[in-house]
N, C-alpha and C. Protein backbone atom coordinates (compact mmCIF):
# COMPACT_ATOMS: atom_id res chain seq x y z
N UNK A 1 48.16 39.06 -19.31
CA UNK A 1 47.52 38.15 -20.23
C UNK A 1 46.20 37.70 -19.62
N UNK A 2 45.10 37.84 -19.87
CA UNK A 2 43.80 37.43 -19.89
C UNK A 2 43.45 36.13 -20.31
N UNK A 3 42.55 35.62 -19.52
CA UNK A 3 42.28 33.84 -19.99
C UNK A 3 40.75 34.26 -20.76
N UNK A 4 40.72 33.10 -21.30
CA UNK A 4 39.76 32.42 -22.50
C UNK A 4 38.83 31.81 -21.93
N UNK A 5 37.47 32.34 -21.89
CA UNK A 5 36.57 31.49 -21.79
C UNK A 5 36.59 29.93 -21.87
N UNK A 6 35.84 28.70 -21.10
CA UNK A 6 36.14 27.48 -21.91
C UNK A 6 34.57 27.28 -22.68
N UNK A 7 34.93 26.31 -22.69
CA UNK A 7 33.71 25.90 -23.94
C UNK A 7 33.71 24.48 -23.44
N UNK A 8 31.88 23.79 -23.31
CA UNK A 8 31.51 22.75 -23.24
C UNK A 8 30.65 22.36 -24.18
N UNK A 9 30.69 21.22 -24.35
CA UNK A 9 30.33 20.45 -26.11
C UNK A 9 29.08 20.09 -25.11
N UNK A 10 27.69 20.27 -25.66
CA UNK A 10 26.66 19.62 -25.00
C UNK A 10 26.29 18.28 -26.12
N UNK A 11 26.68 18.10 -26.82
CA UNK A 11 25.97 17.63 -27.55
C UNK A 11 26.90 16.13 -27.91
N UNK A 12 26.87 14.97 -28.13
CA UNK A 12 27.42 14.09 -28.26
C UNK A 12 28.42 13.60 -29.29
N UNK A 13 27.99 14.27 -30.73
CA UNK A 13 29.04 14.29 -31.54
C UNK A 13 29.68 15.59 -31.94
N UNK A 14 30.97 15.41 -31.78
CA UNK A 14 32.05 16.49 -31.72
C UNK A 14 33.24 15.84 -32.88
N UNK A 15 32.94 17.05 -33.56
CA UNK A 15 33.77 17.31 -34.89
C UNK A 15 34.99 17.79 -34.76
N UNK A 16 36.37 17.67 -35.25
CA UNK A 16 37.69 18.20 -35.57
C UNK A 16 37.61 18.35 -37.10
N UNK A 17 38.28 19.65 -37.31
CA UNK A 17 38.57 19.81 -38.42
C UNK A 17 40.37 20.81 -38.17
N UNK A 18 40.75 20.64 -39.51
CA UNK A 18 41.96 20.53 -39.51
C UNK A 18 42.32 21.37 -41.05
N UNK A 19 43.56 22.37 -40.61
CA UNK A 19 43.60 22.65 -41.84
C UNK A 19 45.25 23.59 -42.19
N UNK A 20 45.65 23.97 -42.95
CA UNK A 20 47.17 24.91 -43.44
C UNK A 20 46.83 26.08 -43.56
N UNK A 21 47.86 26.74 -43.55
CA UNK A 21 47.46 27.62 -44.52
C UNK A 21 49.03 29.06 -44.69
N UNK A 22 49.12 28.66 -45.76
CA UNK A 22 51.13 29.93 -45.83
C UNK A 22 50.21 31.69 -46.30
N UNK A 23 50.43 32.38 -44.83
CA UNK A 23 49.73 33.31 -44.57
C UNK A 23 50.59 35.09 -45.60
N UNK A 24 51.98 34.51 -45.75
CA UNK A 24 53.02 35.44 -47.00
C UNK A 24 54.07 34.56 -46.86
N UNK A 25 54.70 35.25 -48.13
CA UNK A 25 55.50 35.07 -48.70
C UNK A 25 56.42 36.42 -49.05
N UNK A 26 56.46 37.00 -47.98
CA UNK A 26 57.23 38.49 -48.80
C UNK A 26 58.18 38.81 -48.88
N UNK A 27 59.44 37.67 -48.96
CA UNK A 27 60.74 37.79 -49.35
C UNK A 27 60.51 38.18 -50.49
N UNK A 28 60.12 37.09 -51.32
CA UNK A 28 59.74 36.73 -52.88
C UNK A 28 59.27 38.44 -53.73
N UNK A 29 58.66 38.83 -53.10
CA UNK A 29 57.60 40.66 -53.30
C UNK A 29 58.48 42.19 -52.89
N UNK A 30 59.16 41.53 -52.18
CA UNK A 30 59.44 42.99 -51.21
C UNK A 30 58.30 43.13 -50.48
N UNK A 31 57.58 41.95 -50.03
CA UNK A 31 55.92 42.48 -49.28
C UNK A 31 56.29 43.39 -47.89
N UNK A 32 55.63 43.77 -47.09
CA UNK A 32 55.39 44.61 -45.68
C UNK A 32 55.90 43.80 -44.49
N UNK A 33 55.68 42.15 -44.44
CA UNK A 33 55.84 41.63 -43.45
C UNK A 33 57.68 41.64 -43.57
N UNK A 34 58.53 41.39 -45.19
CA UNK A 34 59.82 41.32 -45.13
C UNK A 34 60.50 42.67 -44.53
N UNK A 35 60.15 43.50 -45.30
CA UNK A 35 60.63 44.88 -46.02
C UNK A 35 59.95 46.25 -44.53
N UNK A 36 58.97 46.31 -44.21
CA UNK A 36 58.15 47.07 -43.28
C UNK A 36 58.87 46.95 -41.71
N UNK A 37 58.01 48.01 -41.41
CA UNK A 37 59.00 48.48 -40.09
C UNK A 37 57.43 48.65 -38.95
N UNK A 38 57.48 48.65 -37.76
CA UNK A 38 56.51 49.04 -36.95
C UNK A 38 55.70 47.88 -37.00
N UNK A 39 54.19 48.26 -36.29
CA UNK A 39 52.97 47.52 -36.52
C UNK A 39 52.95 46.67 -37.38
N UNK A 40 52.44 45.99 -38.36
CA UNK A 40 52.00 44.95 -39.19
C UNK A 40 50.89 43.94 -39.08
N UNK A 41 50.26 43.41 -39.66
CA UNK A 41 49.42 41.87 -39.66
C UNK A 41 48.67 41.43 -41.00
N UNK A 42 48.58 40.69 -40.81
CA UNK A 42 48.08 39.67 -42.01
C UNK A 42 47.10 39.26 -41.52
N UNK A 43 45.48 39.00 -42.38
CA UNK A 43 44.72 38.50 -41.81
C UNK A 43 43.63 37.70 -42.78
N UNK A 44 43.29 36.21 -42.95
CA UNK A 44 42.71 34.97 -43.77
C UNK A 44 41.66 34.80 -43.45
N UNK A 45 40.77 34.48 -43.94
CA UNK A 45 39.08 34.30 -43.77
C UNK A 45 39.26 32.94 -43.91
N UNK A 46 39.44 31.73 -43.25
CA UNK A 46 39.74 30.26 -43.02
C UNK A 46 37.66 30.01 -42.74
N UNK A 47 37.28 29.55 -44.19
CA UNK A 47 35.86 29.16 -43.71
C UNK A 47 36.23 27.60 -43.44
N UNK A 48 35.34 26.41 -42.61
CA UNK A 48 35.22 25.45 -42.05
C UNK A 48 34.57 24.23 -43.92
N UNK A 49 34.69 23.69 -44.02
CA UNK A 49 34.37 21.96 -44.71
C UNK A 49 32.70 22.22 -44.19
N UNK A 50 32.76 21.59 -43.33
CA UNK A 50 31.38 21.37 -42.59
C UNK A 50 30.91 22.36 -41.24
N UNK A 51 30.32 23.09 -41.09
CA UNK A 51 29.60 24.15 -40.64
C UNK A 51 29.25 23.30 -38.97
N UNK A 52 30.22 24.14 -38.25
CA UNK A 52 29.82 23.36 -37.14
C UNK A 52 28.16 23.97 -36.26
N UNK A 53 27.84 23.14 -35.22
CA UNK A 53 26.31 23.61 -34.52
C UNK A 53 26.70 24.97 -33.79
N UNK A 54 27.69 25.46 -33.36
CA UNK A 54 28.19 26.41 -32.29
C UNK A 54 29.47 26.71 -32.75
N UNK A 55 30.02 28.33 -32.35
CA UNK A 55 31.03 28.48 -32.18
C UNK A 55 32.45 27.51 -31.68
N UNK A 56 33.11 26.82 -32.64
CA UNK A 56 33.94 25.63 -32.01
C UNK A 56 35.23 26.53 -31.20
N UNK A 57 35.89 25.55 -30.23
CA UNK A 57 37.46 26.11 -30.01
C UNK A 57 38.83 26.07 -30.93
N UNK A 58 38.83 26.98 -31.52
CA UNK A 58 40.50 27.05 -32.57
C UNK A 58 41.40 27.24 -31.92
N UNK A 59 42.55 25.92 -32.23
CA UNK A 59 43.49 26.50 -31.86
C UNK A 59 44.93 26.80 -33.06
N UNK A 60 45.27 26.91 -32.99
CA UNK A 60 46.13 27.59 -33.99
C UNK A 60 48.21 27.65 -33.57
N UNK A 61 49.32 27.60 -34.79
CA UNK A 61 50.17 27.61 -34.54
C UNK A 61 51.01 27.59 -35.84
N UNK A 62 52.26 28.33 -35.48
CA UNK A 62 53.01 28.30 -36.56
C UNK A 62 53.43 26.98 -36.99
N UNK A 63 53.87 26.50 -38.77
CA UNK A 63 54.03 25.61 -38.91
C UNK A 63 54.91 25.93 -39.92
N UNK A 64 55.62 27.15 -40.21
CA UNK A 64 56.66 27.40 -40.66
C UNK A 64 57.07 28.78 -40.59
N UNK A 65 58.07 29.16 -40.23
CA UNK A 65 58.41 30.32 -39.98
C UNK A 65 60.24 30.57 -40.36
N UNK A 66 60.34 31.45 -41.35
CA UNK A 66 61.53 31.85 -42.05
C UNK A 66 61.93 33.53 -41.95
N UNK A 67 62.80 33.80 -41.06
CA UNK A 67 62.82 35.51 -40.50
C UNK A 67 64.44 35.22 -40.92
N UNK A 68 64.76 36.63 -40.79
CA UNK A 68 65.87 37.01 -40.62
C UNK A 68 66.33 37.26 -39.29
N UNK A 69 67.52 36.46 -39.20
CA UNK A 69 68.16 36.20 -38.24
C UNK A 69 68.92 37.47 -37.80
N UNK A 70 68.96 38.60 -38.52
CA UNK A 70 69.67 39.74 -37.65
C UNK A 70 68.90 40.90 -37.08
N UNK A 71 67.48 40.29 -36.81
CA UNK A 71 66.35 41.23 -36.36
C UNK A 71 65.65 40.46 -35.29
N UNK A 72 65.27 41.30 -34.19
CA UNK A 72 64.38 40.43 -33.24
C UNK A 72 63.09 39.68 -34.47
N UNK A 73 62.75 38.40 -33.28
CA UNK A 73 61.52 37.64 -33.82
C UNK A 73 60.58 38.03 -32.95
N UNK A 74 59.31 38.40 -33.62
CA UNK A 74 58.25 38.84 -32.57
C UNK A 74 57.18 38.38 -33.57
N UNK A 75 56.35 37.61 -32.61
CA UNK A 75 55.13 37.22 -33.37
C UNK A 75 53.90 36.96 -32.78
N UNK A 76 52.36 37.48 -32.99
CA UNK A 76 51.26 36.98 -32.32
C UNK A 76 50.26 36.57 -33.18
N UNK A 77 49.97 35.18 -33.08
CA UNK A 77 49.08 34.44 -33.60
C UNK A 77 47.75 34.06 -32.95
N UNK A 78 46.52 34.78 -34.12
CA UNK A 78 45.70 34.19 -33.41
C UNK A 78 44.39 34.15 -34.12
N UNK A 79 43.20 33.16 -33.37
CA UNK A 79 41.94 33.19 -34.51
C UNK A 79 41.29 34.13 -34.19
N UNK A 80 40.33 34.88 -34.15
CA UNK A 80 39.49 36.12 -34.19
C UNK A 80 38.34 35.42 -34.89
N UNK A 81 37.00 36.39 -34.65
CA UNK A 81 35.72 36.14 -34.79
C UNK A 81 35.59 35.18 -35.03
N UNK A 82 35.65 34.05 -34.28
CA UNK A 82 35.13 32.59 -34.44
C UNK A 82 33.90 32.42 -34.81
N UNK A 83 33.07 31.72 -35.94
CA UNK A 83 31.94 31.40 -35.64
C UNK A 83 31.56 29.99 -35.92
N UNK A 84 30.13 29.00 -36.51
CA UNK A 84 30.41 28.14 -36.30
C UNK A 84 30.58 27.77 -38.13
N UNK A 85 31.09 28.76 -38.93
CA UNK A 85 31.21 28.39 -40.14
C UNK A 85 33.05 29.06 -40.75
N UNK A 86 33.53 29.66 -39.73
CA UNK A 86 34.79 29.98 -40.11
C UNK A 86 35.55 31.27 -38.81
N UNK A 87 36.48 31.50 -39.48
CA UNK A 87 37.16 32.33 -38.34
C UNK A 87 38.47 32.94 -39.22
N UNK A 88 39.03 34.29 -38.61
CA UNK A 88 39.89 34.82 -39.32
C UNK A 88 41.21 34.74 -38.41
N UNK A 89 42.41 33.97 -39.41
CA UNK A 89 43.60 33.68 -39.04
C UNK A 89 44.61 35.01 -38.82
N UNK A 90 44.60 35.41 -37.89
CA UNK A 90 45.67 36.80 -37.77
C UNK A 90 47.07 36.60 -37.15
N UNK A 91 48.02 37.08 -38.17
CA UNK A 91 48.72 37.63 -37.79
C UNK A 91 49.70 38.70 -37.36
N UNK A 92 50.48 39.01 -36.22
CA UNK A 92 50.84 40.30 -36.22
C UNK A 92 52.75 40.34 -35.83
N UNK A 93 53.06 40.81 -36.27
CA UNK A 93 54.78 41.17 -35.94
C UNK A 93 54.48 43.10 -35.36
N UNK A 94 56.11 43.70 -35.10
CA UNK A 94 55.81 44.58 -34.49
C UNK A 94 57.59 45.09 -35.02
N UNK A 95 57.86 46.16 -34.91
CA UNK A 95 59.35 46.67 -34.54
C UNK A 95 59.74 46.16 -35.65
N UNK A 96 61.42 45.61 -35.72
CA UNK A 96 62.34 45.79 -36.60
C UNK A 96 62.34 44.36 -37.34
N UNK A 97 61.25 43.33 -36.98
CA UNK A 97 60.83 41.91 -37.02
C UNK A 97 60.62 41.60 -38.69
N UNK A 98 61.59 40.72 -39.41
CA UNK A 98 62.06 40.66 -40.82
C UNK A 98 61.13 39.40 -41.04
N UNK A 99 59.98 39.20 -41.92
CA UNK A 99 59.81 37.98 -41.51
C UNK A 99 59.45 37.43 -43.35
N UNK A 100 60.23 36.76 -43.97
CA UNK A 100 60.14 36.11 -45.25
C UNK A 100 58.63 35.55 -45.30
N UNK A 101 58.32 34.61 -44.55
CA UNK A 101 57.35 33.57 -44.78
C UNK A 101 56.80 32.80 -43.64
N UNK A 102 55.85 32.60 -43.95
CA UNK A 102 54.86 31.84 -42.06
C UNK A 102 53.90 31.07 -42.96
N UNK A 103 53.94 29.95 -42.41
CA UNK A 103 52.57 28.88 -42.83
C UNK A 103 51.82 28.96 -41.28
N UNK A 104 50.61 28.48 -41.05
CA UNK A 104 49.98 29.00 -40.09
C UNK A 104 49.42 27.66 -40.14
N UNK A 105 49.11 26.13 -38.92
CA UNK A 105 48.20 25.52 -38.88
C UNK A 105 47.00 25.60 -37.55
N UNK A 106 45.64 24.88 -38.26
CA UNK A 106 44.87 24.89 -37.16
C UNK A 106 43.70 23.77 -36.95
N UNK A 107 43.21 24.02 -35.84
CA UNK A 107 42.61 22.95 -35.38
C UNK A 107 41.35 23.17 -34.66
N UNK A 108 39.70 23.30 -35.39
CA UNK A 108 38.82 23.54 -34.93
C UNK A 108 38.01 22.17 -33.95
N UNK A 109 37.23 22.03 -33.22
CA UNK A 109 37.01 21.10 -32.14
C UNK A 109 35.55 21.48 -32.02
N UNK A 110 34.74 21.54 -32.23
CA UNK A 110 32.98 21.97 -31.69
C UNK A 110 32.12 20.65 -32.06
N UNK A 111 30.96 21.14 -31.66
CA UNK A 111 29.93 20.20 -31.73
C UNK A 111 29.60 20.32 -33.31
N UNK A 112 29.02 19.18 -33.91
CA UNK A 112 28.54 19.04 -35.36
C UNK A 112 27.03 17.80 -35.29
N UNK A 113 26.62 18.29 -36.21
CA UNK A 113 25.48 17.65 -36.67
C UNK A 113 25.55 16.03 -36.36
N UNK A 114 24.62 15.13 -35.65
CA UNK A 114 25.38 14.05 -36.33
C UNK A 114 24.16 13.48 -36.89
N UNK A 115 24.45 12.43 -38.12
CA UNK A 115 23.38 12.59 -39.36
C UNK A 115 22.07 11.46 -38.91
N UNK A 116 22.79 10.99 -37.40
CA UNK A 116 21.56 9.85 -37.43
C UNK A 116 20.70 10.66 -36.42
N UNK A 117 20.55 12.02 -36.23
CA UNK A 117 19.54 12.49 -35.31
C UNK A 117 18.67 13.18 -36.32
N UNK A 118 17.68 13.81 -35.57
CA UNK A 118 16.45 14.03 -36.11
C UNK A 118 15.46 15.47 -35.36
N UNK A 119 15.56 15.99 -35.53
CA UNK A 119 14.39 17.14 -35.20
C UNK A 119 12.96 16.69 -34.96
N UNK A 120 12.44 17.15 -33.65
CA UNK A 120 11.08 17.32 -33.19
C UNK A 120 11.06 18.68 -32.90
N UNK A 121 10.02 19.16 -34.07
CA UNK A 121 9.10 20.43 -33.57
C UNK A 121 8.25 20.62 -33.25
């Protein structure tokens, strides 16, 4: 496992944003994530409210998860191409992994505008 860059906020006001999101539902379908075998993933274009100054830090986590209990659980969650206006929510299962339904939450953290500053050019 490889570590993550960190990230320092230079700037004084620092924004959280916060958000859901139920990534399938494929009991309900017969979708790929229930029904499918091997590889898999799901993947959400989660754009941001307010457009942060920089790439913020996401972090991300299941916030509901409904599998079948007579199959391993295997799951990797994660944000991809962060930028400072959105990021894509992925997920991936693998093998014999039955999975009905996943809500996905997250939690962006970067620097943001703050409205009482001002530009000199």
């Amino acid at each position: 496992m490889g570590s993550k860059a960190s990230k320092i906020v230079l700037t004084g006001t620092i924004g959280v944003q916060q958000g859901s999101r139920v990534l399938f539902s494929d009991y309900v379908n017969d979708g790929p994530m229930w029904t499918g075998q091997g590889d898999r993933e799901s993947r959400h274009l989660i754009t941001f409210k307010d457009a942060f100054l920089a790439s913020p830090a996401v972090i991300v986590g299941i916030s509901l998860w409904d599998t079948d209990h007579m199959a391993n659980m295997r799951a990797d969650l994660s944000a991809e191409l962060v930028t400072a206006t959105g990021f894509q929510l992925v997920f991936r299962t693998w093998g014999d992994t039955r999975i009905a339904r996943l809500r996905a939450d997250w939690t962006a953290v970067g620097p943001l505008r703050d409205e009482d500053s001002w530009d000199v050019e």
